[in-house]
PDB file of N, CA and C in Angstrom:
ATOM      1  N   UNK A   1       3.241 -19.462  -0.524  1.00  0.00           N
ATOM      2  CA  UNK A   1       3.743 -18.101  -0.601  1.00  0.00           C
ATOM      3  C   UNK A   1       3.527 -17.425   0.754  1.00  0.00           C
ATOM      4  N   UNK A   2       4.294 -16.460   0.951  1.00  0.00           N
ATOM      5  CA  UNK A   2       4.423 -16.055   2.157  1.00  0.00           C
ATOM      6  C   UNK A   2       4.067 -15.020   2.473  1.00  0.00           C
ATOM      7  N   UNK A   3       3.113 -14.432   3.504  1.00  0.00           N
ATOM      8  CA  UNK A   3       2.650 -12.521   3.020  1.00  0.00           C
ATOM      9  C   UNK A   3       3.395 -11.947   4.076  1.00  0.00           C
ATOM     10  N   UNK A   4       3.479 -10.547   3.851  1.00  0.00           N
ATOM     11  CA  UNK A   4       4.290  -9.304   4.682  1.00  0.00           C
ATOM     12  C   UNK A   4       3.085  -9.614   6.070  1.00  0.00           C
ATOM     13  N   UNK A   5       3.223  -9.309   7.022  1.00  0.00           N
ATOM     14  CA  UNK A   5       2.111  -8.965   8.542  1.00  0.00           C
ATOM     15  C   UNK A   5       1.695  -7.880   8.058  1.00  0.00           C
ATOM     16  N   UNK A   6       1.855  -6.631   7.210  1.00  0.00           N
ATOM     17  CA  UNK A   6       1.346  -5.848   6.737  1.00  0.00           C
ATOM     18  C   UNK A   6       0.509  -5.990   6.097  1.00  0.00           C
ATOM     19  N   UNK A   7       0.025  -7.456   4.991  1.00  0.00           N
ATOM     20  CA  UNK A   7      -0.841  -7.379   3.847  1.00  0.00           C
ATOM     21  C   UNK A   7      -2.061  -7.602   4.214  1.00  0.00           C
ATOM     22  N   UNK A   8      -3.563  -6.825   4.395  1.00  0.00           N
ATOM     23  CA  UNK A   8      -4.609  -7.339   5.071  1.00  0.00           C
ATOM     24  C   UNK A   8      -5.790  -7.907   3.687  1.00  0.00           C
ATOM     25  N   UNK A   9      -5.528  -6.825   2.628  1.00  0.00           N
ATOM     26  CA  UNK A   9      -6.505  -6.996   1.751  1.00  0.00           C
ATOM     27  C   UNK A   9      -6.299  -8.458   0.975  1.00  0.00           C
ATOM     28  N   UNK A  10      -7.387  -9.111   0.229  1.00  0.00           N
ATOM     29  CA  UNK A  10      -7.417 -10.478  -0.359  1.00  0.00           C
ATOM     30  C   UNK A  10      -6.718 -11.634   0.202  1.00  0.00           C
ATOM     31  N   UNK A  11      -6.549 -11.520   1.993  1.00  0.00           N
ATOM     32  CA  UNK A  11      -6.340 -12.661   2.529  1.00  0.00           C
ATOM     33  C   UNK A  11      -7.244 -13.367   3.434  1.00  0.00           C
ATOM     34  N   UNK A  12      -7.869 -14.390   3.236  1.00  0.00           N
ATOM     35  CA  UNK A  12      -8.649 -14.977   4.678  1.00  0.00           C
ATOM     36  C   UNK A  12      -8.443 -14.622   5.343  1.00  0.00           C
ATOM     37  N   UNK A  13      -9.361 -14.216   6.431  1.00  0.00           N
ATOM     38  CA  UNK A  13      -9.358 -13.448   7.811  1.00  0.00           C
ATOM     39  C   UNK A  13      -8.375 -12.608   7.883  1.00  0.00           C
ATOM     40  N   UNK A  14      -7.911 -11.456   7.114  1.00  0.00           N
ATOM     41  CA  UNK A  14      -7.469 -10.478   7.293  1.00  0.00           C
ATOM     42  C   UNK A  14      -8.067  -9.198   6.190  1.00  0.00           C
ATOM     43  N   UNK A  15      -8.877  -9.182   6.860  1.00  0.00           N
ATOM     44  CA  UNK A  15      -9.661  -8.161   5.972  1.00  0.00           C
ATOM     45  C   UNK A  15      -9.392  -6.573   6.066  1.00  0.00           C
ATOM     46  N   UNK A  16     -10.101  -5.313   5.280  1.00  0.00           N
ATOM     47  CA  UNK A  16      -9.527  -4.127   5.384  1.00  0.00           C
ATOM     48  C   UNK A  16     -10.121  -3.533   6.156  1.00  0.00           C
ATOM     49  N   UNK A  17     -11.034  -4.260   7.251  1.00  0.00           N
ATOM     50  CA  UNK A  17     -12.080  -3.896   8.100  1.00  0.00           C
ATOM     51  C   UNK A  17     -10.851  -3.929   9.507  1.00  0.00           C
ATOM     52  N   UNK A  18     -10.317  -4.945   9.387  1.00  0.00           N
ATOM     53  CA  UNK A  18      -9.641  -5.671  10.299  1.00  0.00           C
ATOM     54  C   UNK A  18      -7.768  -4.932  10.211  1.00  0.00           C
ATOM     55  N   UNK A  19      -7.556  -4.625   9.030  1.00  0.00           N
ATOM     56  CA  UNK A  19      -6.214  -3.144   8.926  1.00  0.00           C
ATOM     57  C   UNK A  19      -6.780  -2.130   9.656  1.00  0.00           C
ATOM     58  N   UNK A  20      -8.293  -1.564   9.559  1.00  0.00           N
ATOM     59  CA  UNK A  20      -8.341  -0.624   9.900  1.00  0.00           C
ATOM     60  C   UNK A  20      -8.611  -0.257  11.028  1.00  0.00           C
ATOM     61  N   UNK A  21      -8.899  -1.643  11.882  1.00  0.00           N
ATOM     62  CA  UNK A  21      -9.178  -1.541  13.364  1.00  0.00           C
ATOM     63  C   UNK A  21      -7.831  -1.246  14.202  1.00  0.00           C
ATOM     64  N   UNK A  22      -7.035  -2.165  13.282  1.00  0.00           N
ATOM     65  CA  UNK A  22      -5.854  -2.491  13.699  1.00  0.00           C
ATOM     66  C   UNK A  22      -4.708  -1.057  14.020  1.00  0.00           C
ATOM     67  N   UNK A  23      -4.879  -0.372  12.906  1.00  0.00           N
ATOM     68  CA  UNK A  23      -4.430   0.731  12.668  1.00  0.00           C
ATOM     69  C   UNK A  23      -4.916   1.773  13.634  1.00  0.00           C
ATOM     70  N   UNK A  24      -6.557   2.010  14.018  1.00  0.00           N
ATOM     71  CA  UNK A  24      -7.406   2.678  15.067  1.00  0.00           C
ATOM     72  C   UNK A  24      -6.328   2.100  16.228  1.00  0.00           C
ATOM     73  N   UNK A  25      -6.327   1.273  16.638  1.00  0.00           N
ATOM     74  CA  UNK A  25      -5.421   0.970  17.770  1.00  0.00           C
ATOM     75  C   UNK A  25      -4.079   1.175  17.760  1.00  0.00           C
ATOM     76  N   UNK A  26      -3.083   0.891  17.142  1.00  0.00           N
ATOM     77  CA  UNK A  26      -1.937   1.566  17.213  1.00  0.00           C
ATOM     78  C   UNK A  26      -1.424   2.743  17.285  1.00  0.00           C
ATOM     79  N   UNK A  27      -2.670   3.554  16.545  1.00  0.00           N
ATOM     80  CA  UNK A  27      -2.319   5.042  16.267  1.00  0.00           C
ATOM     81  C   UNK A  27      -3.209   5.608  18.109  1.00  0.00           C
ATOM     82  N   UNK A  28      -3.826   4.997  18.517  1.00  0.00           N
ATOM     83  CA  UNK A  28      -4.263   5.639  20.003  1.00  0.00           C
ATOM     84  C   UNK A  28      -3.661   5.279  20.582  1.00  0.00           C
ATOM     85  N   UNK A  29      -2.519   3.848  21.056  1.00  0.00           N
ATOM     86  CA  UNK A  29      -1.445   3.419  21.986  1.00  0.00           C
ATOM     87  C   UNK A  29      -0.537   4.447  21.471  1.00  0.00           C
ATOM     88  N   UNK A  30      -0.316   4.797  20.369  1.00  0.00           N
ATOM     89  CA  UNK A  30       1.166   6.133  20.149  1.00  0.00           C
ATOM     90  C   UNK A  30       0.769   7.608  20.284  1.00  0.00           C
ATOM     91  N   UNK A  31      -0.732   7.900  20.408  1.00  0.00           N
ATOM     92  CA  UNK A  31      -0.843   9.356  20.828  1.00  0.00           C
ATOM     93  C   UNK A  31      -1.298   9.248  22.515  1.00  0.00           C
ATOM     94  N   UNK A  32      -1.556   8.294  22.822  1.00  0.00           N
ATOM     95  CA  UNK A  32      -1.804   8.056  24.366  1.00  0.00           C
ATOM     96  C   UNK A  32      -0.480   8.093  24.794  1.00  0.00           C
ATOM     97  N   UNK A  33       0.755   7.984  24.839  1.00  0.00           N
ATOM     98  CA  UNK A  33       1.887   8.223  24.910  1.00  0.00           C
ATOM     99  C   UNK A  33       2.715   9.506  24.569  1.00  0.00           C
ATOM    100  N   UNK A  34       1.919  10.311  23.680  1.00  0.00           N
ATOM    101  CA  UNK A  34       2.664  11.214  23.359  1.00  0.00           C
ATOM    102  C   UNK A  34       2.954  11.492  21.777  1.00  0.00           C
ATOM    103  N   UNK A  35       3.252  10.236  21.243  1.00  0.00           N
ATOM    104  CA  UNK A  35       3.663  10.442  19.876  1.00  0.00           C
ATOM    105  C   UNK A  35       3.049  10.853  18.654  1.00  0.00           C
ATOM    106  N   UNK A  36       3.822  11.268  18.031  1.00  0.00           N
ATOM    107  CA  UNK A  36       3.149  11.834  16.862  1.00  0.00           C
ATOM    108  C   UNK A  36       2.686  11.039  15.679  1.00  0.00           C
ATOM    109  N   UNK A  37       1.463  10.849  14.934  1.00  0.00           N
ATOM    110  CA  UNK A  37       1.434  10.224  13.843  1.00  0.00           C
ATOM    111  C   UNK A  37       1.587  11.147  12.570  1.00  0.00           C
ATOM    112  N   UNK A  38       2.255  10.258  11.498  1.00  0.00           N
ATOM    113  CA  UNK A  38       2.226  10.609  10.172  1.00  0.00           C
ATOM    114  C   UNK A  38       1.501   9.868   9.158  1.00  0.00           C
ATOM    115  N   UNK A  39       0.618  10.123   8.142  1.00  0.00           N
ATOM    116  CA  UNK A  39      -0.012   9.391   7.346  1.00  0.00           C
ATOM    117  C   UNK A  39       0.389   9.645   5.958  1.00  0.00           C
ATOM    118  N   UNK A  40       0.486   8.887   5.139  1.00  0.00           N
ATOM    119  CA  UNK A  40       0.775   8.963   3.454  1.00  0.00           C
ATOM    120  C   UNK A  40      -0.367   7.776   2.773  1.00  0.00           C
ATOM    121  N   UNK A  41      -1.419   8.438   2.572  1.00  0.00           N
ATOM    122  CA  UNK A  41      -2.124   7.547   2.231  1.00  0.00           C
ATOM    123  C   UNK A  41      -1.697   7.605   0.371  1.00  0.00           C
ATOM    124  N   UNK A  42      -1.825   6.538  -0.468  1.00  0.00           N
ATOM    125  CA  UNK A  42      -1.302   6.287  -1.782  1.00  0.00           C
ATOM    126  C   UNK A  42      -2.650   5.692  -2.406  1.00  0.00           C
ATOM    127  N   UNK A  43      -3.153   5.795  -3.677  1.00  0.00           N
ATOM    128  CA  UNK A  43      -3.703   5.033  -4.420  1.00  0.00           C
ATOM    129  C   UNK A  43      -2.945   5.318  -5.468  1.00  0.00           C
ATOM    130  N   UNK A  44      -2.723   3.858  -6.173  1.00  0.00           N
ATOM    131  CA  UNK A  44      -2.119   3.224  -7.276  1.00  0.00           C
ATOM    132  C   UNK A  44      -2.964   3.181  -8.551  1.00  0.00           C
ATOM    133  N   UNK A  45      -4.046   3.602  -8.036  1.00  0.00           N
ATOM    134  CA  UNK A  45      -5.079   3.418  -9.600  1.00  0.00           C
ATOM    135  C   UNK A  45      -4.670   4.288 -11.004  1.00  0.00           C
ATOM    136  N   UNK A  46      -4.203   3.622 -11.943  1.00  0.00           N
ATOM    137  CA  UNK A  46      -3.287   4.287 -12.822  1.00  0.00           C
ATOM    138  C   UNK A  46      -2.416   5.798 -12.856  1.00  0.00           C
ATOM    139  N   UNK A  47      -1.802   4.795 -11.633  1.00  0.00           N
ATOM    140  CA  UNK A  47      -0.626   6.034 -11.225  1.00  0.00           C
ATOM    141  C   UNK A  47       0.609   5.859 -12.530  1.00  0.00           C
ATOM    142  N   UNK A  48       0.542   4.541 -12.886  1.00  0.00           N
ATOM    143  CA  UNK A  48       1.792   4.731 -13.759  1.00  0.00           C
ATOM    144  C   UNK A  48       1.576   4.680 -15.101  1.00  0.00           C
ATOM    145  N   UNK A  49      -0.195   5.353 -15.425  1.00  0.00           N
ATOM    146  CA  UNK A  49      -0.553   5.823 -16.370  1.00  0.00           C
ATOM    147  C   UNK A  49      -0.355   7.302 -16.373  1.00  0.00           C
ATOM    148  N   UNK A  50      -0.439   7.763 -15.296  1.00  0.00           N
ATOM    149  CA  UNK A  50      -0.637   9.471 -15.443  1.00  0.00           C
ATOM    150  C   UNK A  50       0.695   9.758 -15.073  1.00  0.00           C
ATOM    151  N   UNK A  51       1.570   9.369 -14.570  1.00  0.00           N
ATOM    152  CA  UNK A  51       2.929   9.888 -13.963  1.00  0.00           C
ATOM    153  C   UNK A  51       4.286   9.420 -14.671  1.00  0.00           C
ATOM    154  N   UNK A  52       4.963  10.264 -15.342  1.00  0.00           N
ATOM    155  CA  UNK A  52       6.588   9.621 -15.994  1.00  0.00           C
ATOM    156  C   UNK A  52       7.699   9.357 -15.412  1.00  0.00           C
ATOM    157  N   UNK A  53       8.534   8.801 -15.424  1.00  0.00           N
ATOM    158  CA  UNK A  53       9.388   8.194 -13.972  1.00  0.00           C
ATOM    159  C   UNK A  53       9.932   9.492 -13.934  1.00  0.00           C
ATOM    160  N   UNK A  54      10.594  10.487 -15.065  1.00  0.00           N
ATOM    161  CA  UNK A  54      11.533  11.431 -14.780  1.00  0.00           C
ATOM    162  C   UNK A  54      10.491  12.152 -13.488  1.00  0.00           C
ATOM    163  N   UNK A  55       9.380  12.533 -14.189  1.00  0.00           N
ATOM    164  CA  UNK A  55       9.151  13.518 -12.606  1.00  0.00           C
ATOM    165  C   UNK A  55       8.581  12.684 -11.192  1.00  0.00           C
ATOM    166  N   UNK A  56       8.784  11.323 -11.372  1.00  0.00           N
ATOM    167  CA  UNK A  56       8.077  10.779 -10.251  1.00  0.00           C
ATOM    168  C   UNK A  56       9.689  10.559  -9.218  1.00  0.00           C
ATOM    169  N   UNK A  57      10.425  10.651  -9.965  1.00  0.00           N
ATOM    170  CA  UNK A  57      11.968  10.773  -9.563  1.00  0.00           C
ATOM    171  C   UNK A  57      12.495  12.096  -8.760  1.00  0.00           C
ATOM    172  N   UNK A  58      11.811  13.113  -9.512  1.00  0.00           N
ATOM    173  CA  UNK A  58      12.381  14.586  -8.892  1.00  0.00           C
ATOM    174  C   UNK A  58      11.193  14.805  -7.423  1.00  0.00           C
ATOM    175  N   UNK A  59      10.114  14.077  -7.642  1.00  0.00           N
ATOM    176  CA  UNK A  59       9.278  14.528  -6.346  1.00  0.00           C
ATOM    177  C   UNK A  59       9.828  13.695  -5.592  1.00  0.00           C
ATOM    178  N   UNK A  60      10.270  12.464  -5.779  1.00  0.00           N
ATOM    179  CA  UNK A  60      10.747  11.541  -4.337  1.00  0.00           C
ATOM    180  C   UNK A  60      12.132  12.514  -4.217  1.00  0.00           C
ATOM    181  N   UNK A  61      12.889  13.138  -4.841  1.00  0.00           N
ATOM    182  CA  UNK A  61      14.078  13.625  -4.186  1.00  0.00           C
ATOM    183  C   UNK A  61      13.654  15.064  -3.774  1.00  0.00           C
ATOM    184  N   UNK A  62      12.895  15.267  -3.921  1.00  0.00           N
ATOM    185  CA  UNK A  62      12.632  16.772  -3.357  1.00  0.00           C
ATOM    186  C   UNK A  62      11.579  16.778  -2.089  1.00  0.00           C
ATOM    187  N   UNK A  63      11.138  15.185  -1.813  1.00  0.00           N
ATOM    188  CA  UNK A  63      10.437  15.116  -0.554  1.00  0.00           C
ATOM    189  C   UNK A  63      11.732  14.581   0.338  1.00  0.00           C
ATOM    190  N   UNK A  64      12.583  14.214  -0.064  1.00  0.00           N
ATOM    191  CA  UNK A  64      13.527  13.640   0.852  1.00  0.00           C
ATOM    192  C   UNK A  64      13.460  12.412   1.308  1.00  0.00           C
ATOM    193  N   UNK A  65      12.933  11.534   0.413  1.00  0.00           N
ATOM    194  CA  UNK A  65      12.114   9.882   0.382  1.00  0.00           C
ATOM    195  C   UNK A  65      13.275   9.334  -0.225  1.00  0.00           C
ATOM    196  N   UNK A  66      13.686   8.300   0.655  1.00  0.00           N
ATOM    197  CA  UNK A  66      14.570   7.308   0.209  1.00  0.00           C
ATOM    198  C   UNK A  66      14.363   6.721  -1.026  1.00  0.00           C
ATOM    199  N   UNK A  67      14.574   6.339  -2.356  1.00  0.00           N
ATOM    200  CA  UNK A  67      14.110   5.926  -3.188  1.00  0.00           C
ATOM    201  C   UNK A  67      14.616   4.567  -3.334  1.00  0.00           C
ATOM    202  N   UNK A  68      15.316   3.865  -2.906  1.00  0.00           N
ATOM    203  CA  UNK A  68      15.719   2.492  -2.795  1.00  0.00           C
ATOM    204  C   UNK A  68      14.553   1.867  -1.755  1.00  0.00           C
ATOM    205  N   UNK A  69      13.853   2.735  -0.546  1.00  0.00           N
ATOM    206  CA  UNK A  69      12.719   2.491  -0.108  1.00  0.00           C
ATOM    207  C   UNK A  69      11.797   2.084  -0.693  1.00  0.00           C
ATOM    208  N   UNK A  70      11.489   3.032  -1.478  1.00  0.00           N
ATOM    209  CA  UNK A  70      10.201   3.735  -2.211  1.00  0.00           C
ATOM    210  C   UNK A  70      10.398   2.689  -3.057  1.00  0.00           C
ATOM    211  N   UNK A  71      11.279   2.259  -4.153  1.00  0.00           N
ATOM    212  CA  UNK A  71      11.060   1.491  -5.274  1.00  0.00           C
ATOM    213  C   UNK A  71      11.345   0.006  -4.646  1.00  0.00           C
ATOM    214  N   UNK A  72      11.589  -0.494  -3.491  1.00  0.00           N
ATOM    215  CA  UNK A  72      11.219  -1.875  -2.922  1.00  0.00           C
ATOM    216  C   UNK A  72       9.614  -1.726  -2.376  1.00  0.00           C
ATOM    217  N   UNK A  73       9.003  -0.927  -1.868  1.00  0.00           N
ATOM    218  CA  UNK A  73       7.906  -1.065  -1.612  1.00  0.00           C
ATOM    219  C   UNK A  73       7.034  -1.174  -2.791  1.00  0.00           C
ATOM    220  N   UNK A  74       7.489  -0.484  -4.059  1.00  0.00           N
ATOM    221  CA  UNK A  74       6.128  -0.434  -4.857  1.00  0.00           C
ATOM    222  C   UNK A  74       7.102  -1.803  -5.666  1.00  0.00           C
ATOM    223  N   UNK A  75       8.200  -2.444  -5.549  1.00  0.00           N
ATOM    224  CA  UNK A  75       8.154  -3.521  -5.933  1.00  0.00           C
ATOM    225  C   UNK A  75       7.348  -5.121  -5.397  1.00  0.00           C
ATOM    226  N   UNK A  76       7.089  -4.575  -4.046  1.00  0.00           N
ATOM    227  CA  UNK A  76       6.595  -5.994  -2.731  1.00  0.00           C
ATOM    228  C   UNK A  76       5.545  -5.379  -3.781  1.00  0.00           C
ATOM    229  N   UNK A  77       4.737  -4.194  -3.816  1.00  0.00           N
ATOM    230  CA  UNK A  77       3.029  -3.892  -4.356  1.00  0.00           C
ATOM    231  C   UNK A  77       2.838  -4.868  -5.377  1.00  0.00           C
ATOM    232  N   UNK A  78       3.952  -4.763  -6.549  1.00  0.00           N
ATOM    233  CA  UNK A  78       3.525  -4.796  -7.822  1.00  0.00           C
ATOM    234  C   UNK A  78       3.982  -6.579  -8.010  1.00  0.00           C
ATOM    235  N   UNK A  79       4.689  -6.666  -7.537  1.00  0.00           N
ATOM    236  CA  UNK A  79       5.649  -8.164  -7.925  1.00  0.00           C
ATOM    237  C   UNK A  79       4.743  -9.173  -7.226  1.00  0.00           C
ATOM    238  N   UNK A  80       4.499 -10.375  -8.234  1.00  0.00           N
ATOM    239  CA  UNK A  80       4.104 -11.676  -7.814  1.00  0.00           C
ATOM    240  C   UNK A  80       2.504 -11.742  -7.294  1.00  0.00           C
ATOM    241  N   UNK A  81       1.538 -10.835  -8.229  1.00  0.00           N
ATOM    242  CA  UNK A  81       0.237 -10.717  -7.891  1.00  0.00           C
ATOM    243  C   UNK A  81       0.018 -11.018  -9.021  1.00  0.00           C
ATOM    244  N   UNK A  82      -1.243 -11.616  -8.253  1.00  0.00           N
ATOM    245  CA  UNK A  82      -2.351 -12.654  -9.393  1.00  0.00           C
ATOM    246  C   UNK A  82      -3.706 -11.794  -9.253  1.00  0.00           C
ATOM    247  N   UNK A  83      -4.352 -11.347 -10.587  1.00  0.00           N
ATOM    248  CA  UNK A  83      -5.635 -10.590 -10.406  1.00  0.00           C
ATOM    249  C   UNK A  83      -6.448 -11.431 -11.477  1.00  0.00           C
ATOM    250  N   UNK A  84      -7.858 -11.364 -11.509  1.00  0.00           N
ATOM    251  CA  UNK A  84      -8.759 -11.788 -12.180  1.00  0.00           C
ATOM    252  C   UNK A  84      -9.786 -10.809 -12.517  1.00  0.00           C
ATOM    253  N   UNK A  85     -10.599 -10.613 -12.926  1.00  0.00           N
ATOM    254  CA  UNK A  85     -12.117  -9.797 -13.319  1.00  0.00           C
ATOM    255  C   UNK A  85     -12.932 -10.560 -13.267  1.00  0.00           C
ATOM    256  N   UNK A  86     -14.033 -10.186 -12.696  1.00  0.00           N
ATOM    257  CA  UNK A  86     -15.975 -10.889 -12.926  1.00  0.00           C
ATOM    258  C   UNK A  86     -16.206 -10.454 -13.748  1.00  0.00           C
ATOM    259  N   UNK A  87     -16.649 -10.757 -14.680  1.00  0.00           N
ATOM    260  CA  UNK A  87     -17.615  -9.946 -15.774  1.00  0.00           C
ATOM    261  C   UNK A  87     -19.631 -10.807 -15.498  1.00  0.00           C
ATOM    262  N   UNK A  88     -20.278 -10.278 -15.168  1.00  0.00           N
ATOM    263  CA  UNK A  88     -21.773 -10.771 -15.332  1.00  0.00           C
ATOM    264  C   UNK A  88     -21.595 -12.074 -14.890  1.00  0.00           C
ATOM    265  N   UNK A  89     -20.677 -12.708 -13.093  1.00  0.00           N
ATOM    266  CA  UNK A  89     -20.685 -14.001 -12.898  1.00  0.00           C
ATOM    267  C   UNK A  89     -19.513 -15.006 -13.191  1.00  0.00           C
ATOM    268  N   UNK A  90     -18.851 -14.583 -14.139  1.00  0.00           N
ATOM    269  CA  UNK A  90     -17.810 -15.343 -14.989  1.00  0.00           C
ATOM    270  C   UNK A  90     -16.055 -14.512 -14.530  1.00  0.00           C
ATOM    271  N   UNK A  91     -15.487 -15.303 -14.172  1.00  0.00           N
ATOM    272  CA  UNK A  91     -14.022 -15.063 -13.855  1.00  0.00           C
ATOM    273  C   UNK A  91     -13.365 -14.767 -15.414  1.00  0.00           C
ATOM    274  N   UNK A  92     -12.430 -14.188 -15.538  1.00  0.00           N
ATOM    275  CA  UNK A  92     -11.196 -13.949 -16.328  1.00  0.00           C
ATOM    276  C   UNK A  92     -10.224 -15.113 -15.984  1.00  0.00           C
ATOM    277  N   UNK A  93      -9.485 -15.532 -16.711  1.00  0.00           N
ATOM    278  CA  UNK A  93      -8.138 -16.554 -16.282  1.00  0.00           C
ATOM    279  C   UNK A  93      -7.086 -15.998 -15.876  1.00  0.00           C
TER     280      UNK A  93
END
């Protein structure tokens, strides 16, 4: 399987230590230049428990967010992940 250059978390040697260095540096090569940064930081932690598509629909069109964007990205998020749980030592299947 193949990952985005974007994906740092749950891969060998690409850790979120290692996004975030990464990120420290890009964002000082683009204000050392001039440019402006924008941030949208997201947590997913039962977002699509608390949120109904109708209004998660009217805020992406009233931010002016592409939504063919928006719903391929949280499709790369959601599609083709494998999760497990520890419980006291012991994996989940």
């Amino acid at each position: 399987m193949a990952f985005s250059d974007k994906q740092y978390g749950f891969i060998k040697g690409r850790s979120t230590m290692l996004l975030l260095l990464t990120i420290l540096d890009d964002w000082t090569s683009q204000l050392d230049v001039g440019k402006q940064i924008d941030v949208i930081y997201t947590d997913f932690e039962k977002a699509f428990d608390l949120i109904k598509f109708p209004t998660m629909h009217q805020l992406v069109n009233c931010l002016h967010i592409d939504s063919m964007t928006l719903i391929q990205c949280l499709q790369d998020f959601l599609c083709s992940r494998k999760q497990r749980v520890r419980i006291n030592g012991f994996f989940s299947q």
